[in-house]
PDB file of N, CA and C in Angstrom:
ATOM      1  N   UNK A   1      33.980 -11.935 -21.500  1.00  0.00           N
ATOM      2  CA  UNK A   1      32.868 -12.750 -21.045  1.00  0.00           C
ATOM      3  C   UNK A   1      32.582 -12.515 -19.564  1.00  0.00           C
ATOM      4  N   UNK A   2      33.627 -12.759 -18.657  1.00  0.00           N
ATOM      5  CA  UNK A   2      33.711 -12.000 -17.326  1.00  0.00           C
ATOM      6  C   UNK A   2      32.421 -10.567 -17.077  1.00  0.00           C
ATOM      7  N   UNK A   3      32.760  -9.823 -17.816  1.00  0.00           N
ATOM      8  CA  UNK A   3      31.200  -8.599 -17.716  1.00  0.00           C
ATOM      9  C   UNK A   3      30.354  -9.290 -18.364  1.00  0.00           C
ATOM     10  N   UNK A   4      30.098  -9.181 -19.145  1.00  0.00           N
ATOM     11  CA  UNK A   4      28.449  -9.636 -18.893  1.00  0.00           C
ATOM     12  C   UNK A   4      28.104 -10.946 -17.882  1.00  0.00           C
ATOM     13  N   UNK A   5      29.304 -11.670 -17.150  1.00  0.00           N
ATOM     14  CA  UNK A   5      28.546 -12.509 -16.374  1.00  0.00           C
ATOM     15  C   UNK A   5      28.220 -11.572 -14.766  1.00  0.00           C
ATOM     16  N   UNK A   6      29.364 -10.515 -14.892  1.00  0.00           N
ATOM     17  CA  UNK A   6      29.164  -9.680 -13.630  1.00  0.00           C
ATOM     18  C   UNK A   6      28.075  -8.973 -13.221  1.00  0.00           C
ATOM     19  N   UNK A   7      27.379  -8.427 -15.216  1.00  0.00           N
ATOM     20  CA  UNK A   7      26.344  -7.367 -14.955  1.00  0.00           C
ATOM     21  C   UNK A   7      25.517  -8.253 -14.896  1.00  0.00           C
ATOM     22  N   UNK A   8      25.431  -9.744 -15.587  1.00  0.00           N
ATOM     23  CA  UNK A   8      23.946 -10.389 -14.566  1.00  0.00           C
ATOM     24  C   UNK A   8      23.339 -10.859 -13.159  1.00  0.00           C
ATOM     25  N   UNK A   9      24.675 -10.417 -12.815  1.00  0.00           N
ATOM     26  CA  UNK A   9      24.923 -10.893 -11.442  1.00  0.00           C
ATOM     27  C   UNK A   9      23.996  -9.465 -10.763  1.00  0.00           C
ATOM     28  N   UNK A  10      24.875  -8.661 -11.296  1.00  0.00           N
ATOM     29  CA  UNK A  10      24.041  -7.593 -10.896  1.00  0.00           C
ATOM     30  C   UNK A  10      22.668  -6.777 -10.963  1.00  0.00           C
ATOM     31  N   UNK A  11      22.206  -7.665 -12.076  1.00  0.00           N
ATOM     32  CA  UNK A  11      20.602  -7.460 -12.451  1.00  0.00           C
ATOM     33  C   UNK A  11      20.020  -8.631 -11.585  1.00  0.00           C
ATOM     34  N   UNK A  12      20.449  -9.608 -11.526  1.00  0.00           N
ATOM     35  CA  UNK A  12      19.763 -10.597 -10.769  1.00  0.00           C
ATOM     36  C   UNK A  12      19.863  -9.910  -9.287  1.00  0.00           C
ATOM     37  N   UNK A  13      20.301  -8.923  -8.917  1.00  0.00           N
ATOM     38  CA  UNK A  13      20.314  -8.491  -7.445  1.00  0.00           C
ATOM     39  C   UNK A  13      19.353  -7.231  -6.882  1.00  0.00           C
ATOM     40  N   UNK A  14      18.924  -6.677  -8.301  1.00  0.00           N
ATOM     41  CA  UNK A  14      18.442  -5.305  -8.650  1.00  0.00           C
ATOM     42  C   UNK A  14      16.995  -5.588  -8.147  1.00  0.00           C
ATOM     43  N   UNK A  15      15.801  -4.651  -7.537  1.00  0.00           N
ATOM     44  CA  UNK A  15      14.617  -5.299  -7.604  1.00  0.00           C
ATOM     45  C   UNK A  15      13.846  -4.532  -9.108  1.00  0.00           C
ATOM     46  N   UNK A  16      13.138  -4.874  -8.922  1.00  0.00           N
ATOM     47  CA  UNK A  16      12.068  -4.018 -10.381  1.00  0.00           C
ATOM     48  C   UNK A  16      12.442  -2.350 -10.537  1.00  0.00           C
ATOM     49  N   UNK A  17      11.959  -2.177  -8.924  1.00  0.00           N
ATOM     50  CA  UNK A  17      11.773  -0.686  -9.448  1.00  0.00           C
ATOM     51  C   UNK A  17      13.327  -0.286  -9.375  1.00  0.00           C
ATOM     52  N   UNK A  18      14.325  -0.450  -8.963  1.00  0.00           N
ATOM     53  CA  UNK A  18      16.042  -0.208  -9.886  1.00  0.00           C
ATOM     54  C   UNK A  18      16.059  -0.351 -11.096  1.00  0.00           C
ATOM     55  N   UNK A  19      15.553  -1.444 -11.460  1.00  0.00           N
ATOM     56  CA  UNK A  19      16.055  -1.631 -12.995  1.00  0.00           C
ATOM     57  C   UNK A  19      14.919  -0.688 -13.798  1.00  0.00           C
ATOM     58  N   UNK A  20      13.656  -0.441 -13.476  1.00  0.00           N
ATOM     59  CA  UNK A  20      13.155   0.902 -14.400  1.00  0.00           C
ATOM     60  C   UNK A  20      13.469   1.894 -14.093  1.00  0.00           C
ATOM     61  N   UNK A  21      14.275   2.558 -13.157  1.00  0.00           N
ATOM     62  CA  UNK A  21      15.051   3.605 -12.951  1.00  0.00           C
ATOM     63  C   UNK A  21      16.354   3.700 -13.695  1.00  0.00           C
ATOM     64  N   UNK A  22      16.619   3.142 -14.020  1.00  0.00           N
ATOM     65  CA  UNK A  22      17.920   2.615 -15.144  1.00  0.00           C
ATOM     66  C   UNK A  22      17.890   2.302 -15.935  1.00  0.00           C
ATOM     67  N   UNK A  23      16.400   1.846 -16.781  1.00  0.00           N
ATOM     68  CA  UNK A  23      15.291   1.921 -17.656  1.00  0.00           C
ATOM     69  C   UNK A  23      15.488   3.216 -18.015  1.00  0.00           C
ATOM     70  N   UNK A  24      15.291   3.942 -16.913  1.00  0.00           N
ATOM     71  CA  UNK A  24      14.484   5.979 -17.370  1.00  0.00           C
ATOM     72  C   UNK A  24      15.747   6.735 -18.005  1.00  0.00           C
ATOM     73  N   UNK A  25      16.779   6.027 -16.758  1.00  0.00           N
ATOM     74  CA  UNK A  25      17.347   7.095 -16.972  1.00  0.00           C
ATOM     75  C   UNK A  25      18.269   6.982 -17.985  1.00  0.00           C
ATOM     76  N   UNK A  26      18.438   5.406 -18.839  1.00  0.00           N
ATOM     77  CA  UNK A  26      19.207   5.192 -19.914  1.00  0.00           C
ATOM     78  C   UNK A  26      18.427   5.824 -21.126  1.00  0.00           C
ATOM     79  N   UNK A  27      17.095   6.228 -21.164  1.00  0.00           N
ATOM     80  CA  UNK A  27      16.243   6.282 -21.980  1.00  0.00           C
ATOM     81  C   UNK A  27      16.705   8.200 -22.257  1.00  0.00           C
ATOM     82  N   UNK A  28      16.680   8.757 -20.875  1.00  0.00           N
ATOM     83  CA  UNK A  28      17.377   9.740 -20.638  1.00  0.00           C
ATOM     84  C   UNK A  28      18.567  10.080 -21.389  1.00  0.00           C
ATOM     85  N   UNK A  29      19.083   9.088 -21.199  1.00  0.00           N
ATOM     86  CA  UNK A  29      20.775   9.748 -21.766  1.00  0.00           C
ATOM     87  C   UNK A  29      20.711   9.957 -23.368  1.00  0.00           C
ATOM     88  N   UNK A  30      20.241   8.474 -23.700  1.00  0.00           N
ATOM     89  CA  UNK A  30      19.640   8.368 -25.551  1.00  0.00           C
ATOM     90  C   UNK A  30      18.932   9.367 -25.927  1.00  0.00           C
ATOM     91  N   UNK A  31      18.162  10.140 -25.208  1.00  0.00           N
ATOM     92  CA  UNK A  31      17.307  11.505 -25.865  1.00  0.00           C
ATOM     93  C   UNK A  31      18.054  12.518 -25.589  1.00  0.00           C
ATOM     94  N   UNK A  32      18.886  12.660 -24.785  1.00  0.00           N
ATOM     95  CA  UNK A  32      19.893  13.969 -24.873  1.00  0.00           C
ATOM     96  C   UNK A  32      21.816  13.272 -24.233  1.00  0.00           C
ATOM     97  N   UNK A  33      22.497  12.750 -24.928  1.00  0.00           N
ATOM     98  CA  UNK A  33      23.407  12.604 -24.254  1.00  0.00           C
ATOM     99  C   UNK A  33      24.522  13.813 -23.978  1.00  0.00           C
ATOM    100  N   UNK A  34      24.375  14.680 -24.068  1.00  0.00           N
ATOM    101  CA  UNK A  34      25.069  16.292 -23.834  1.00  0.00           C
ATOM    102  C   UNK A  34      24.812  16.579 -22.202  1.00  0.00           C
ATOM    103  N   UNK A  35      23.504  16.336 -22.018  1.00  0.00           N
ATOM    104  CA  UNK A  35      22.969  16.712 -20.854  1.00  0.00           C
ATOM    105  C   UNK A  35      23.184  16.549 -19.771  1.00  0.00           C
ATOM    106  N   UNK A  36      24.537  15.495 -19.476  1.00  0.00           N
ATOM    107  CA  UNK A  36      24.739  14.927 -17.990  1.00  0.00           C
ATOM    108  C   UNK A  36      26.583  15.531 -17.960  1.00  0.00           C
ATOM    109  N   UNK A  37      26.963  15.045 -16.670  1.00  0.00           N
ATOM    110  CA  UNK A  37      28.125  15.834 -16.751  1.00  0.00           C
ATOM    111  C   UNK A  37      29.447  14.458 -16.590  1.00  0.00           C
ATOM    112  N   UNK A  38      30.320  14.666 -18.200  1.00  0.00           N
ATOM    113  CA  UNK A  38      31.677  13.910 -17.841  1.00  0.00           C
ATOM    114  C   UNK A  38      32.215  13.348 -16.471  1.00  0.00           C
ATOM    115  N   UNK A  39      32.477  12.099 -16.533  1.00  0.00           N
ATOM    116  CA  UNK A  39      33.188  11.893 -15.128  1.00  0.00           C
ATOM    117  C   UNK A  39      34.256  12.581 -14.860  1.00  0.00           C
ATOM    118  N   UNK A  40      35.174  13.499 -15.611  1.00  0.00           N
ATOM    119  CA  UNK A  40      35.834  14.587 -15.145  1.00  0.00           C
ATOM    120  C   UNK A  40      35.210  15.250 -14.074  1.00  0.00           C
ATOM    121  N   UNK A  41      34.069  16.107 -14.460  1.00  0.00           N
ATOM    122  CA  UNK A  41      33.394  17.065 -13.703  1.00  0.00           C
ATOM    123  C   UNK A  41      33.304  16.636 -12.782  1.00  0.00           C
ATOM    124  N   UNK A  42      32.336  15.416 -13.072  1.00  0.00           N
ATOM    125  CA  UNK A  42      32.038  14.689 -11.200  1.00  0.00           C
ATOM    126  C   UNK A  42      32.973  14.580 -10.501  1.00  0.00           C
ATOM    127  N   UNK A  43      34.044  14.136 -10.867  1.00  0.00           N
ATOM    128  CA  UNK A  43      34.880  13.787  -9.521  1.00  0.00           C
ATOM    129  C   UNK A  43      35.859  14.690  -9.496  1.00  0.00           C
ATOM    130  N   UNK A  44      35.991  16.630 -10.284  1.00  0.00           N
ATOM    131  CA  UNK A  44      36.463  17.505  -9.441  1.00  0.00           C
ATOM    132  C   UNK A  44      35.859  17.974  -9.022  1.00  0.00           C
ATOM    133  N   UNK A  45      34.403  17.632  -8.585  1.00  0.00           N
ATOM    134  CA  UNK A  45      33.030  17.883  -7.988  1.00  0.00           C
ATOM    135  C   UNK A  45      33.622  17.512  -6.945  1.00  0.00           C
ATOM    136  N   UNK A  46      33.789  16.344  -6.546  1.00  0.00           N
ATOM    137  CA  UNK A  46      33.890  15.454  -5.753  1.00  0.00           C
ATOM    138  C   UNK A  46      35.248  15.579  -4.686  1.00  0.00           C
ATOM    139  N   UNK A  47      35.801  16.036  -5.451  1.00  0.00           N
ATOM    140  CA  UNK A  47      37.227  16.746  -5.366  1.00  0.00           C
ATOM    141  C   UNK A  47      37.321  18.161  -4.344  1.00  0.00           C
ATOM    142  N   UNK A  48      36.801  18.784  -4.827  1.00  0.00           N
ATOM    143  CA  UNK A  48      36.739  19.663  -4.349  1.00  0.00           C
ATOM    144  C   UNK A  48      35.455  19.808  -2.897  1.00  0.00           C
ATOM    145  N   UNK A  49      34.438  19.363  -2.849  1.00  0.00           N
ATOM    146  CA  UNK A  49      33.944  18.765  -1.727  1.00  0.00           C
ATOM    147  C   UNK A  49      34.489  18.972  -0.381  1.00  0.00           C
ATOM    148  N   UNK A  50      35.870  17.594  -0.759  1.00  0.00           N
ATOM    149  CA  UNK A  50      36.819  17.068   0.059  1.00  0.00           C
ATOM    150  C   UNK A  50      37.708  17.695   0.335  1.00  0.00           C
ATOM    151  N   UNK A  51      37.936  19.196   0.434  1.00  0.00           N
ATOM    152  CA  UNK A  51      38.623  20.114   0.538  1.00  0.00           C
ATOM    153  C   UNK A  51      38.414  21.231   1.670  1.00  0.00           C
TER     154      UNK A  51
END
């Protein structure tokens, strides 16, 4: 119960145009979810950066 009281917390903080960007880009993921990269990747992305 704790999350969903957190994520309203966090929509109640969001203005419009955040939340249709998160709108798009969830709409995004549902039409191709292959297309983005594992949080593995990202953070030996991220990883390596810092190097």
């Amino acid at each position: 119960m704790r999350t969903i009281e957190i994520q309203k917390e966090i929509m109640d903080i969001l203005t419009e145009d955040q939340k249709e960007e998160l709108d798009r880009r969830l709409d995004a993921y549902h039409q191709n979810p292959d297309r983005g990269s594992s949080w593995e990747t990202v953070r030996q992305r991220i990883m390596d950066r810092a190097h």
